[in-house]
N, C-alpha and C. Protein backbone atom coordinates (compact mmCIF):
# COMPACT_ATOMS: atom_id res chain seq x y z
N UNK A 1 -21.33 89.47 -39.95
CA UNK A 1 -20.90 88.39 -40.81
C UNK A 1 -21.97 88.16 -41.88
N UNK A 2 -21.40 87.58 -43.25
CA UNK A 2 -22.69 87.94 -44.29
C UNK A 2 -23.02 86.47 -43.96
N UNK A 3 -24.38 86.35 -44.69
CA UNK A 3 -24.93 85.21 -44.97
C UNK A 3 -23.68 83.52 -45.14
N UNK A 4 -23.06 84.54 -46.55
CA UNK A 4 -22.44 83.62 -47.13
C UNK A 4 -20.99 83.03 -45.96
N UNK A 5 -20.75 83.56 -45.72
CA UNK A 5 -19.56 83.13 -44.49
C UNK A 5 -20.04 82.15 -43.30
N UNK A 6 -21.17 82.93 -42.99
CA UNK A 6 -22.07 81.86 -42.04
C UNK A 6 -22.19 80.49 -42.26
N UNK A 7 -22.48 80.24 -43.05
CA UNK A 7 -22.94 79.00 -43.92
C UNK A 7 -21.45 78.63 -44.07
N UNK A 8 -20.54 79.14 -45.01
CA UNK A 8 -19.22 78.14 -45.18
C UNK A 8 -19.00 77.78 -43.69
N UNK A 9 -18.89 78.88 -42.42
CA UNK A 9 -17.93 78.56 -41.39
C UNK A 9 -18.91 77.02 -40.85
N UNK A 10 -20.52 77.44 -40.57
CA UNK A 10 -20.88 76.22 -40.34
C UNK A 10 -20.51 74.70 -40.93
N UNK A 11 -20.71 74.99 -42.60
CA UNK A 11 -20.23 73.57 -43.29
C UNK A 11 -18.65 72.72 -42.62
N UNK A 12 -17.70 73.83 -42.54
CA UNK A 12 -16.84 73.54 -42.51
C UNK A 12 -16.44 72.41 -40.94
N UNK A 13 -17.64 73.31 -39.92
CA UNK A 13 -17.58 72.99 -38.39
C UNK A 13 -18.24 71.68 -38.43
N UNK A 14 -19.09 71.27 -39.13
CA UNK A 14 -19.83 69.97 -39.00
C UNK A 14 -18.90 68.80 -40.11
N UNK A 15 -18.36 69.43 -40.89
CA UNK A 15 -16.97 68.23 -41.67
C UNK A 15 -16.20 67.77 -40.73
N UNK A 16 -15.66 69.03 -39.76
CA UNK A 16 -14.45 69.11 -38.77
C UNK A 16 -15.24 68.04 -37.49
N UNK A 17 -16.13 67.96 -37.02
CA UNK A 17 -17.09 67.62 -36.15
C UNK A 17 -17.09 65.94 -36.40
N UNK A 18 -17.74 65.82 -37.81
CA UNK A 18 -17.82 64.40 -37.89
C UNK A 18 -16.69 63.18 -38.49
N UNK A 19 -15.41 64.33 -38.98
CA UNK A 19 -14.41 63.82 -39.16
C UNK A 19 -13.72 63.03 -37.57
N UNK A 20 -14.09 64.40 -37.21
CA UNK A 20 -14.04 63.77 -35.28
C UNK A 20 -14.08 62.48 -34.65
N UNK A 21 -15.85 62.36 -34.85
CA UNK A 21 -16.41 61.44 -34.88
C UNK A 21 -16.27 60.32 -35.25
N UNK A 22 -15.67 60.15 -36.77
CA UNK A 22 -15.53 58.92 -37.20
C UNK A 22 -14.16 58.43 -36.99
N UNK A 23 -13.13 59.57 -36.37
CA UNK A 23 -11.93 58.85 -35.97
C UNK A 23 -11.86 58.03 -34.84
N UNK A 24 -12.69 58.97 -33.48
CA UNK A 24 -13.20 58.45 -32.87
C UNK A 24 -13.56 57.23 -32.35
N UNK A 25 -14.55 56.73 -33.23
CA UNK A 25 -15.11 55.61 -33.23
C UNK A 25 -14.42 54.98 -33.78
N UNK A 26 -13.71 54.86 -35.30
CA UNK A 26 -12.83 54.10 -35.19
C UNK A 26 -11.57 53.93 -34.48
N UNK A 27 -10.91 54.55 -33.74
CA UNK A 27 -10.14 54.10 -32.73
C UNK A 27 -11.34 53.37 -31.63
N UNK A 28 -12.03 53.71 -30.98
CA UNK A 28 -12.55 52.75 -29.90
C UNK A 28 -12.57 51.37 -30.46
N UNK A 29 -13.41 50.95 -31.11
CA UNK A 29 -13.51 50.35 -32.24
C UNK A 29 -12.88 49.24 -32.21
N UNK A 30 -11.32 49.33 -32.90
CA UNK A 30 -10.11 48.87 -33.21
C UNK A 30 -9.00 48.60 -31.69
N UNK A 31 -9.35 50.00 -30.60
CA UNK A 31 -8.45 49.81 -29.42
C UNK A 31 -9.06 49.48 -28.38
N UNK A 32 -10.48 49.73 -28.27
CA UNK A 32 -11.19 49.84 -27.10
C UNK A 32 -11.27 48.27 -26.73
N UNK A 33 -12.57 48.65 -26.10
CA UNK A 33 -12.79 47.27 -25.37
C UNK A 33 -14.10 46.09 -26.40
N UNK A 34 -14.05 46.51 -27.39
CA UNK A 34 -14.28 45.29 -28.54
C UNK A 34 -13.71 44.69 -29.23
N UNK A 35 -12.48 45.53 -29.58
CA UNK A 35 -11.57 44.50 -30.15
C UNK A 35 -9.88 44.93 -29.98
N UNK A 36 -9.20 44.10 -31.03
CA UNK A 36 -7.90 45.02 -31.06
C UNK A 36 -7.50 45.20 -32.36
N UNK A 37 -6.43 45.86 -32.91
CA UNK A 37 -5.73 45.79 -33.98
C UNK A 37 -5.67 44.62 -34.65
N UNK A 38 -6.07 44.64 -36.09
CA UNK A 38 -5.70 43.83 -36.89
C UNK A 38 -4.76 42.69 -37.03
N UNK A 39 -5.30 41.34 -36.64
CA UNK A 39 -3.72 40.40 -36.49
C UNK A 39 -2.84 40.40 -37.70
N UNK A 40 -1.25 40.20 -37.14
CA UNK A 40 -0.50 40.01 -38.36
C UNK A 40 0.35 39.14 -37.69
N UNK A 41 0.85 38.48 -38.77
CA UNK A 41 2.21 37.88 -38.93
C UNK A 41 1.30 36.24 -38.39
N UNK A 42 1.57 35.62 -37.47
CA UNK A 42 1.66 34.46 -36.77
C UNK A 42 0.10 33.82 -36.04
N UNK A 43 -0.62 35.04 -35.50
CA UNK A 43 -1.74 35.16 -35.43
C UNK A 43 -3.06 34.96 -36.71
N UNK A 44 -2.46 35.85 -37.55
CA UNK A 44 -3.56 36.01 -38.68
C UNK A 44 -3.40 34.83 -39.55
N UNK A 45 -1.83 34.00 -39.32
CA UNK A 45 -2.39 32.49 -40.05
C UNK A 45 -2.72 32.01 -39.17
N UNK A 46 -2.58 31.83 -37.73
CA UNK A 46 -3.40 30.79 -37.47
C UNK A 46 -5.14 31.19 -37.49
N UNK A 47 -5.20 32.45 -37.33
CA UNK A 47 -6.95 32.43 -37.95
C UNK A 47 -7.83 32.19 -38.84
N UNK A 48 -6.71 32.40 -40.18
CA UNK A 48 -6.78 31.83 -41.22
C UNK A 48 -7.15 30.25 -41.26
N UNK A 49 -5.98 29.37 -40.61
CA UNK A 49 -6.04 28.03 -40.57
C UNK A 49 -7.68 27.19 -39.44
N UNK A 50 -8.22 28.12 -38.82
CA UNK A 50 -8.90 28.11 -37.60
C UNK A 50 -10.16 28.22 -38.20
N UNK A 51 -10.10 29.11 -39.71
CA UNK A 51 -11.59 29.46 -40.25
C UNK A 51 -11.36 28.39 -41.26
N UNK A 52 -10.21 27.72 -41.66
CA UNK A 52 -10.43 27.03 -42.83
C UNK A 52 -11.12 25.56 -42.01
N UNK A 53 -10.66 25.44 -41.25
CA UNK A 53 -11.07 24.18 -40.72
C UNK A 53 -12.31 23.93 -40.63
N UNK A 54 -13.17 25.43 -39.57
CA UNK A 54 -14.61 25.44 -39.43
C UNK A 54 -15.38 25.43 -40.68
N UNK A 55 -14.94 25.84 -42.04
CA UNK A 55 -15.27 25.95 -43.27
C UNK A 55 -15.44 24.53 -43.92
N UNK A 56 -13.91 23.69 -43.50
CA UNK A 56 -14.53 22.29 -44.13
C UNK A 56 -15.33 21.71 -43.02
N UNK A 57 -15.76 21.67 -41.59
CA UNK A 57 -16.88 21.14 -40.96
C UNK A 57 -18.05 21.84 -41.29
N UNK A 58 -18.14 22.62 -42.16
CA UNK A 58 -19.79 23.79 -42.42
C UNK A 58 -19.86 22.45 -43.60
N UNK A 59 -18.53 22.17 -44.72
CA UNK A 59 -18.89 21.36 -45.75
C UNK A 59 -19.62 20.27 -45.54
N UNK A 60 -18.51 19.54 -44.61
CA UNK A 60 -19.35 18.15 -44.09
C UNK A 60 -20.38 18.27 -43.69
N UNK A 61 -20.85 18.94 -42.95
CA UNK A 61 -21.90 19.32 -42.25
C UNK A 61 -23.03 19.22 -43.60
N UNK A 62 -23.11 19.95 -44.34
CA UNK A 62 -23.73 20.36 -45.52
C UNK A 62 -23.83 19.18 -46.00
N UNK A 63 -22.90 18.28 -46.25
CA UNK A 63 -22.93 17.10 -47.39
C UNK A 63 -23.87 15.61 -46.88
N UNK A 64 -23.45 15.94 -45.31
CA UNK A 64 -24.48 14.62 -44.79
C UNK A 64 -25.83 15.03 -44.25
N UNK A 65 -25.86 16.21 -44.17
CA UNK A 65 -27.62 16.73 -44.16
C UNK A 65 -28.06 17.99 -45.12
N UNK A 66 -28.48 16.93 -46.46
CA UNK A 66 -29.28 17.59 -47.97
C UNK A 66 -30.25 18.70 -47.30
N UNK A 67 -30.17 19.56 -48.18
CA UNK A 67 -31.29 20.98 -48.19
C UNK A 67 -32.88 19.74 -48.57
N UNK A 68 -33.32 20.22 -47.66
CA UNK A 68 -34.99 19.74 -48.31
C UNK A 68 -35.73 21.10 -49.13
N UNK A 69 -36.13 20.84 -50.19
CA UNK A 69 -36.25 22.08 -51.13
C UNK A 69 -38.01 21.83 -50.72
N UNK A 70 -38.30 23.18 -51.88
CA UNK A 70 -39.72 23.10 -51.44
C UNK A 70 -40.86 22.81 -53.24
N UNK A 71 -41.80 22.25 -52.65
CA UNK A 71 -42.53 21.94 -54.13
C UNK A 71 -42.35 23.03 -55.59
N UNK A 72 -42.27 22.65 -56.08
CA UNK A 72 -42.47 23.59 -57.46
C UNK A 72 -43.91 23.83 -57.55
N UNK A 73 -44.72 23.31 -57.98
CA UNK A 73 -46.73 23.94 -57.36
C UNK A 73 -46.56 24.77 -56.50
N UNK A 74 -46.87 25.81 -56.85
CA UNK A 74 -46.75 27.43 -56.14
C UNK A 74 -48.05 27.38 -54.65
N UNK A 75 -48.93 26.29 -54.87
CA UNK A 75 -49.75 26.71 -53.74
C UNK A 75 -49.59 25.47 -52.83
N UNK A 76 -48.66 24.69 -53.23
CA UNK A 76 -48.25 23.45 -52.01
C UNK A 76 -46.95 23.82 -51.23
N UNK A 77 -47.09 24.43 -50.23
CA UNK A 77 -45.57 25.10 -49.40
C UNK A 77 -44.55 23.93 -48.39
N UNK A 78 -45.42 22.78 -49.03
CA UNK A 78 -44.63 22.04 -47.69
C UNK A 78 -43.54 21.48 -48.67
N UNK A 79 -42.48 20.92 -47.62
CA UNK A 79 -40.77 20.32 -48.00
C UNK A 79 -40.81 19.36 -48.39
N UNK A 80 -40.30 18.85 -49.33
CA UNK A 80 -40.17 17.38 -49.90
C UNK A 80 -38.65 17.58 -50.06
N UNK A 81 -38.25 15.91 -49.97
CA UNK A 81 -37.34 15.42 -49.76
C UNK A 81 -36.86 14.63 -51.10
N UNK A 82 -35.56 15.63 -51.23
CA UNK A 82 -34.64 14.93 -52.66
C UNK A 82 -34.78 13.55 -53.19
């Protein structure tokens, strides 16, 4: 076998190999035992509705306890308060 064949058949075996691989893993992935398929229909709004909610308690959350920023004087590191 010449050089040159060697080399394609290898390239070709390690495409074929990690194409493998990444199907692989994505099926475990998606079926296995971390998760499942993508919700639809009835599910995926209520996750939707489930993240919007936690989203406006991150707001509130946010609005009744201010960021304490830090000095503008580059060599004073401590927090002052708005």
């Amino acid at each position: 076998m010449s050089p040159t064949t060697l080399i394609i058949l290898i390239v070709l075996l390690l495409t074929v190999l990690g194409s493998g691989v990444l199907r692989f893993i994505t099926v475990k992935y998606y079926w296995g035992e971390r998760g499942a398929p993508p919700a639809t229909g009835e599910a995926r709004r209520k996750q939707k509705e489930d993240e919007l909610r936690m989203r406006e308690k991150q707001i509130e959350y946010v609005e009744s306890h201010p960021r304490e920023t830090r000095s503008p004087d580059f060599l004073d590191n401590r927090k002052r308060h708005i």
